[in-house]
N, C-alpha and C. Protein backbone atom coordinates (compact mmCIF):
# COMPACT_ATOMS: atom_id res chain seq x y z
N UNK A 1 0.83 -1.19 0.00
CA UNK A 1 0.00 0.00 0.00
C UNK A 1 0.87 1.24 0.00
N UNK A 2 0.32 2.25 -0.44
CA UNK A 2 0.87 3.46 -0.85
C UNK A 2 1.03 4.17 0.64
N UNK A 3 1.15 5.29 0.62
CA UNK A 3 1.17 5.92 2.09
C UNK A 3 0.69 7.75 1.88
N UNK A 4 0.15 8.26 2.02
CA UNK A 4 0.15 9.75 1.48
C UNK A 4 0.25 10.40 2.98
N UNK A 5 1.54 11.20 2.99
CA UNK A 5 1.08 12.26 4.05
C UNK A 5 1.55 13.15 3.97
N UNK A 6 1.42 14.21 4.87
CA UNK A 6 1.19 15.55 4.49
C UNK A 6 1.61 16.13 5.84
N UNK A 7 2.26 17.52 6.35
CA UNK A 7 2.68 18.45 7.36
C UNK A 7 1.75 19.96 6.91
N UNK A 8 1.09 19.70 7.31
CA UNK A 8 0.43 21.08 7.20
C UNK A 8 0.97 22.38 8.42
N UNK A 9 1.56 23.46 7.63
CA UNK A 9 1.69 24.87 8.88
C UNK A 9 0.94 26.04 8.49
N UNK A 10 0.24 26.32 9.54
CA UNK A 10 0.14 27.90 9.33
C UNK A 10 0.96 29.07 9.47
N UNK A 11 1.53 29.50 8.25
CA UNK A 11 2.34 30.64 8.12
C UNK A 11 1.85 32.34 8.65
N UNK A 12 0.73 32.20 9.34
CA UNK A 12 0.15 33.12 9.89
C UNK A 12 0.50 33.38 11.52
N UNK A 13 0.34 31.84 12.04
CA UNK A 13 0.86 32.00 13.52
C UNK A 13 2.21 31.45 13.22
N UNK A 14 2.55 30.70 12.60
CA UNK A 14 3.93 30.45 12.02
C UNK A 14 3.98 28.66 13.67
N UNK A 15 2.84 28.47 13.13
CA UNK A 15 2.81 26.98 13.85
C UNK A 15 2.29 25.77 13.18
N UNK A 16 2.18 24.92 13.49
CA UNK A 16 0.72 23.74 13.17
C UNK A 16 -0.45 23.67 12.80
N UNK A 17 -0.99 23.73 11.57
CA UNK A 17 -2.44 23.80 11.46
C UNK A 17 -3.19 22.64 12.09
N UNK A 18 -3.10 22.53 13.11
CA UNK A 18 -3.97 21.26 13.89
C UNK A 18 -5.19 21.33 13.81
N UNK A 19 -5.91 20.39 13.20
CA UNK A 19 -7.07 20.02 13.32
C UNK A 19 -7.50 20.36 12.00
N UNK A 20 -6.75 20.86 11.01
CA UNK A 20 -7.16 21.15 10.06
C UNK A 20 -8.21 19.79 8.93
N UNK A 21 -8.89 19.84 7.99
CA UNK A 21 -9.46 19.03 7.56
C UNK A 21 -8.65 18.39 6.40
N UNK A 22 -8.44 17.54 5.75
CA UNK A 22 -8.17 16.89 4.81
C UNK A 22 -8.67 15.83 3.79
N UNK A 23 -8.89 15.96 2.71
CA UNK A 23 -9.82 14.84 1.75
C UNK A 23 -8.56 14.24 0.80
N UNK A 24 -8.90 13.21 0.30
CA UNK A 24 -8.47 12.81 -0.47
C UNK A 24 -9.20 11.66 -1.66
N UNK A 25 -9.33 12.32 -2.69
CA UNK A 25 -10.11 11.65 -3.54
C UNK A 25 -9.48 11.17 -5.13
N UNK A 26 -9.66 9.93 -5.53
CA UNK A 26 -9.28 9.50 -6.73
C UNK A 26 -10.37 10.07 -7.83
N UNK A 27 -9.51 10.23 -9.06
CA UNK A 27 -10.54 11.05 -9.96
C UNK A 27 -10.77 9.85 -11.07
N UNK A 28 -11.95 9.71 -11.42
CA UNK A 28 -12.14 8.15 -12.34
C UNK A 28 -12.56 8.95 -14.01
N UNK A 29 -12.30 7.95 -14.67
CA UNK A 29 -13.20 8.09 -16.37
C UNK A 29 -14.20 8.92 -16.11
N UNK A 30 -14.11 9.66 -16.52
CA UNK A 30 -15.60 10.25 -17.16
C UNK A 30 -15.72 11.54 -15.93
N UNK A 31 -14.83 11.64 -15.14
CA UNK A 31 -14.80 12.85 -14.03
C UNK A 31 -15.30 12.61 -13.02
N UNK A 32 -16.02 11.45 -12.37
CA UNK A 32 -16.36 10.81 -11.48
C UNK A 32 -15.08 10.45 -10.39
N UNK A 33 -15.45 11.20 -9.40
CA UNK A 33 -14.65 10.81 -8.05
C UNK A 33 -14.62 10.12 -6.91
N UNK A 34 -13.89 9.30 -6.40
CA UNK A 34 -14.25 8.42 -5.44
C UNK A 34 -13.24 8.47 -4.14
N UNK A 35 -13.71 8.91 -3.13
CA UNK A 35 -13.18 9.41 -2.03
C UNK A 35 -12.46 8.44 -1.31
N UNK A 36 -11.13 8.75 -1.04
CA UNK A 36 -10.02 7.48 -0.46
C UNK A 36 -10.08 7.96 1.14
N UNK A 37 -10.08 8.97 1.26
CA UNK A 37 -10.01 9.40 2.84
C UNK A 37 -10.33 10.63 2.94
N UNK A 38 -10.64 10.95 3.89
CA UNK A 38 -11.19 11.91 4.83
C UNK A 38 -10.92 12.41 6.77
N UNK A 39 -9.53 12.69 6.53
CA UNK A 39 -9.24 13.62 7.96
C UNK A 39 -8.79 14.38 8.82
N UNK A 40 -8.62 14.52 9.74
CA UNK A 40 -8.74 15.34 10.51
C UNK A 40 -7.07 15.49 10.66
N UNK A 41 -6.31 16.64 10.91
CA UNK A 41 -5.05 16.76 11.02
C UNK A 41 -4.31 16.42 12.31
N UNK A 42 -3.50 16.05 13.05
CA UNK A 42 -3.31 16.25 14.44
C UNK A 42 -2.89 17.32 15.24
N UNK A 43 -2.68 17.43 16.39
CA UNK A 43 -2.18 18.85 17.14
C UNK A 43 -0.49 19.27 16.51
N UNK A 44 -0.18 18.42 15.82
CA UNK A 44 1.12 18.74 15.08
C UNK A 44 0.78 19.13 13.63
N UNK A 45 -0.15 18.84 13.29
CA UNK A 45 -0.64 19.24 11.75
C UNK A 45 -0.36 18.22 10.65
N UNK A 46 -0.23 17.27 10.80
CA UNK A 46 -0.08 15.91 10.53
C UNK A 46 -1.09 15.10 9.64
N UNK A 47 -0.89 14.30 8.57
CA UNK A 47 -1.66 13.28 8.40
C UNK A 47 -0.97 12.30 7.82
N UNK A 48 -0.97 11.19 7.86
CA UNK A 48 -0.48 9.76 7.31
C UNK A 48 -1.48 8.78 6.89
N UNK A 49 -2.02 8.79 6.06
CA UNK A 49 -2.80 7.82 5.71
C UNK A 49 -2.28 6.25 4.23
N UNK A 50 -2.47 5.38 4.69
CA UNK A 50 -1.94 3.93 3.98
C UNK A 50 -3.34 3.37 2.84
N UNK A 51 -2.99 3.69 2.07
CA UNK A 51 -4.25 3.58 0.86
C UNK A 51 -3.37 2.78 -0.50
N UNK A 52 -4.93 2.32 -0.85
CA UNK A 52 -4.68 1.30 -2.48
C UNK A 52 -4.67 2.72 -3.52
N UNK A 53 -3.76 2.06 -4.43
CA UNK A 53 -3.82 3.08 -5.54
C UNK A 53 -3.77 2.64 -6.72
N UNK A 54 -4.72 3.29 -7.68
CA UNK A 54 -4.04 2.61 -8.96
C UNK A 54 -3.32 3.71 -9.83
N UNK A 55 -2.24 2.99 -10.33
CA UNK A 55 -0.75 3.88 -10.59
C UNK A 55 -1.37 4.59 -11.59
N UNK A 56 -2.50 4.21 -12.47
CA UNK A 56 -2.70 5.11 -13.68
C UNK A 56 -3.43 5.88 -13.20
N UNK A 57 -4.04 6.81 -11.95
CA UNK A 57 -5.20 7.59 -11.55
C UNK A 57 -4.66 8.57 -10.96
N UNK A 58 -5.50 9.72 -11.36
CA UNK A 58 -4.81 10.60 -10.52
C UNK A 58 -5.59 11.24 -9.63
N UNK A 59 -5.35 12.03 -8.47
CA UNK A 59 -6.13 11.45 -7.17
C UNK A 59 -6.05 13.33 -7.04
N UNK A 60 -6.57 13.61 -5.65
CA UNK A 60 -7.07 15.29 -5.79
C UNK A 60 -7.09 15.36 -4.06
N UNK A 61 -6.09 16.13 -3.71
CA UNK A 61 -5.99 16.38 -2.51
C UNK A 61 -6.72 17.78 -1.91
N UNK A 62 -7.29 17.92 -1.12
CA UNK A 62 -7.78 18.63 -0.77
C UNK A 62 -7.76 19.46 0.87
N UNK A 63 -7.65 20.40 1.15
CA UNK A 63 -7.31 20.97 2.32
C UNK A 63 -8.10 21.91 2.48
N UNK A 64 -9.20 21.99 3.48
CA UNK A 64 -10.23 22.71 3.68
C UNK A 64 -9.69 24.11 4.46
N UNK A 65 -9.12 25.05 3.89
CA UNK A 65 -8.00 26.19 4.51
C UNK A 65 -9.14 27.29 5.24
N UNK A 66 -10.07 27.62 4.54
CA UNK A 66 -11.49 28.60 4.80
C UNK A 66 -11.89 28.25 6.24
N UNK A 67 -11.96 26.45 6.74
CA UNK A 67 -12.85 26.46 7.69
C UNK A 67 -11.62 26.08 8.76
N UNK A 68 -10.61 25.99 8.57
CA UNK A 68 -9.67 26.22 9.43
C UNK A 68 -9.12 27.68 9.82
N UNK A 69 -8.86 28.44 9.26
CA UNK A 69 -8.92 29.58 9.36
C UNK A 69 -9.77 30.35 10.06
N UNK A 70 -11.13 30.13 9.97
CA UNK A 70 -12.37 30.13 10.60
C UNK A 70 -12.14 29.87 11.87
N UNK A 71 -11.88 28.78 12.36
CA UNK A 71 -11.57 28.12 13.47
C UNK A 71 -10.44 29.07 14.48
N UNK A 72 -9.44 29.79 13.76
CA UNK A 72 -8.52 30.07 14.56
C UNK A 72 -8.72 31.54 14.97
N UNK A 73 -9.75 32.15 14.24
CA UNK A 73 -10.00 33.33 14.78
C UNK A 73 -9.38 34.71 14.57
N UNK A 74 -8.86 34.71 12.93
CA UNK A 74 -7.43 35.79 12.52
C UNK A 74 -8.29 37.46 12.55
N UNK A 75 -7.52 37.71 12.76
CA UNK A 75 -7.81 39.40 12.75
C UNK A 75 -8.98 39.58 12.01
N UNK A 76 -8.61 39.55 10.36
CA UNK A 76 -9.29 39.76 9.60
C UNK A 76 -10.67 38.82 9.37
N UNK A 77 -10.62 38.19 10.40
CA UNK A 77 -12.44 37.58 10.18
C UNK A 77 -13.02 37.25 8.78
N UNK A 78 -13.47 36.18 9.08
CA UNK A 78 -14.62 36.12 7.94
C UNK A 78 -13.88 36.27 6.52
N UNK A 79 -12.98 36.94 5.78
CA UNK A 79 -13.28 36.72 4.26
C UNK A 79 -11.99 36.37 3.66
N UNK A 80 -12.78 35.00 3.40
CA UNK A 80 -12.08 33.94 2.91
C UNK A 80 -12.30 34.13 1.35
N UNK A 81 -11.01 34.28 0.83
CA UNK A 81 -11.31 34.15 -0.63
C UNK A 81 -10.75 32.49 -1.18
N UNK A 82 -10.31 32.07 -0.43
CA UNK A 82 -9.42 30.72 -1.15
C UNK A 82 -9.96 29.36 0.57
N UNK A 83 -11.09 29.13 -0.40
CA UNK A 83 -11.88 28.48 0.45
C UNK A 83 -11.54 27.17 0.41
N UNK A 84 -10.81 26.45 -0.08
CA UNK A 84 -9.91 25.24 -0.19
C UNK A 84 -8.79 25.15 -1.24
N UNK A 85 -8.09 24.68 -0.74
CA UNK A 85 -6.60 23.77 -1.89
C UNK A 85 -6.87 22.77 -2.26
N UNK A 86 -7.01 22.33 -3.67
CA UNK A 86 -7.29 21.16 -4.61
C UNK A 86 -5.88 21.01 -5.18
N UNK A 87 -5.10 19.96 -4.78
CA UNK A 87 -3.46 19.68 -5.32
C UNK A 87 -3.86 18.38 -5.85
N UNK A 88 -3.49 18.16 -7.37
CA UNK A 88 -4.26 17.17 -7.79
C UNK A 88 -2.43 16.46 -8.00
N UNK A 89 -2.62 15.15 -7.57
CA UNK A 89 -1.11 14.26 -8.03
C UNK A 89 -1.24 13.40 -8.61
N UNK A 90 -0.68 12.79 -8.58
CA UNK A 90 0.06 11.44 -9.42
C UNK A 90 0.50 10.31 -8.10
N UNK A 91 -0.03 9.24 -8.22
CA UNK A 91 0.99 8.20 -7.00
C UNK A 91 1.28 6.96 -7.43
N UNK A 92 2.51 6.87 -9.31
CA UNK A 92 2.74 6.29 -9.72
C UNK A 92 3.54 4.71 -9.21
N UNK A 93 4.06 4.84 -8.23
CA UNK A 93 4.49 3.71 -6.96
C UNK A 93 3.49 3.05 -6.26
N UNK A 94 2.06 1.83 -6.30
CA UNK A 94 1.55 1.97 -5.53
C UNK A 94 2.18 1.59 -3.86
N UNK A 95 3.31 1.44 -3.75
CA UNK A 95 3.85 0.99 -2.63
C UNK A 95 4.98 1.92 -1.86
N UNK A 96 5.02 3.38 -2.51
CA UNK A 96 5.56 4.34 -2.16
C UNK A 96 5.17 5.02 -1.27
N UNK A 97 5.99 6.20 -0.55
CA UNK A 97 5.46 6.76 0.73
C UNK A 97 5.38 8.30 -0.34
N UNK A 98 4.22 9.20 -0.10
CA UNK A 98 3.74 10.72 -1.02
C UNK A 98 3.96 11.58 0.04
N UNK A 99 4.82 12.47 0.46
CA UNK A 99 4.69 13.48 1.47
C UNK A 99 5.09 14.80 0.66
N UNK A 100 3.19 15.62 1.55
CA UNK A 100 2.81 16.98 0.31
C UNK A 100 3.27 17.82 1.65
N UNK A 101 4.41 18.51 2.53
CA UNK A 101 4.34 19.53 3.24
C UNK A 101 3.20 21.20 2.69
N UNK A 102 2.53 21.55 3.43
CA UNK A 102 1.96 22.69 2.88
C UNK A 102 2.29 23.67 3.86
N UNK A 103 2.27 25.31 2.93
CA UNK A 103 2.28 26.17 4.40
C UNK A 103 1.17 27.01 3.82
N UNK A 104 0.18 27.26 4.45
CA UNK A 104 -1.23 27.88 4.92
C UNK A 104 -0.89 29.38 4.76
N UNK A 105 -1.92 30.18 4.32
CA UNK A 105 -2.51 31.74 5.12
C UNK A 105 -3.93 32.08 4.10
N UNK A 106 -4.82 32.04 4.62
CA UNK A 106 -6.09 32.97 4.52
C UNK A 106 -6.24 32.90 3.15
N UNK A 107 -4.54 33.65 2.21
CA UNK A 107 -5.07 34.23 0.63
C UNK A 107 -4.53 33.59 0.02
N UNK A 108 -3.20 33.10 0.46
CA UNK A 108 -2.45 31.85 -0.36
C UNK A 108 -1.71 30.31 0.72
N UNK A 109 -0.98 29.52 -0.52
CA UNK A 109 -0.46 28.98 0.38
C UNK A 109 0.95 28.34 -0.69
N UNK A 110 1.73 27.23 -0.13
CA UNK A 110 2.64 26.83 -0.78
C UNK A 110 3.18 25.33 -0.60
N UNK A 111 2.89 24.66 -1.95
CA UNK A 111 3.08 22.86 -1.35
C UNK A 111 4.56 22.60 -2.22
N UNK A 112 5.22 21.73 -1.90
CA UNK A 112 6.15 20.40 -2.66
C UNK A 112 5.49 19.35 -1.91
N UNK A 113 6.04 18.70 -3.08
CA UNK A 113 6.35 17.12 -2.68
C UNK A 113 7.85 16.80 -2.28
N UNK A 114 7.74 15.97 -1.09
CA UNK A 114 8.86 15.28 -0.84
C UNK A 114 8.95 14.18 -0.52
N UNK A 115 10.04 13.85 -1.78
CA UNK A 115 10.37 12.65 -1.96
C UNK A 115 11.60 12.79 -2.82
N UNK A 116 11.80 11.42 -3.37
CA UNK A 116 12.84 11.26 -4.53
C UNK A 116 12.30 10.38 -6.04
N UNK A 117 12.73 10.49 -7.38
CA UNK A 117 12.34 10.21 -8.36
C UNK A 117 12.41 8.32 -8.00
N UNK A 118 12.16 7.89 -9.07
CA UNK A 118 12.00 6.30 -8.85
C UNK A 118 13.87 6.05 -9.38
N UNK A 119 14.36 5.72 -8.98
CA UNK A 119 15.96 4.69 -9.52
C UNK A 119 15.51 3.92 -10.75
N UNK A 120 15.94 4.55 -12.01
CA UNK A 120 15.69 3.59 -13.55
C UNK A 120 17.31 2.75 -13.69
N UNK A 121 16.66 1.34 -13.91
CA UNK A 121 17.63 0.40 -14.06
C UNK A 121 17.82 0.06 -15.49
């Protein structure tokens, strides 16, 4: 099994987005999506989740930034223009580990992937 995880920070308090929400959904033929997971971040901002994949699909990550933000109570209240992050990947390894670090704020934000390419023999 594959592994997808993710470090989410908020670059606003310049900490952990804990508790933040997280989806993760495979995108099928015809634009039809089918949801691999769904959760919750930890008090470190964390998620690790161990999922089937199929190497030819490409899957749509999602980070609910609006209702976390919401949650933390920023100065500027209320107006959210970038009401989620949709990072759509690739998880050509199904037996690879995917780690998306993100850093958070209100109007933008900023992901890599980390990892390394596959070793061609």
């Amino acid at each position: 099994m594959a592994v997808i995880s993710s470090h989410v920070l908020d670059s606003v308090t310049g900490t952990h987005a804990s508790g933040i929400r997280v989806e993760c959904y495979q995108r099928m033929q015809g634009g039809q999506t089918a949801k691999v997971f769904d959760v919750i971040a930890s008090a470190e901002g964390r998620i690790s989740e161990q999922v089937h994949v199929d190497a030819d699909a490409d899957y749509d990550l999602v980070f609910h930034s609006a209702a976390y933000f919401e949650s933390v109570a920023l100065p500027d209240d209320g107006y959210q223009v970038v009401k989620s992050i949709v990072v759509r990947i690739a998880l050509p390894d199904p037996n690879d580990t995917y780690h998306f670090p993100i850093m958070l704020a209100p109007h933008s934000y900023s992901i890599w992937w980390s990892g390394k390419p596959p070793v061609k023999t």
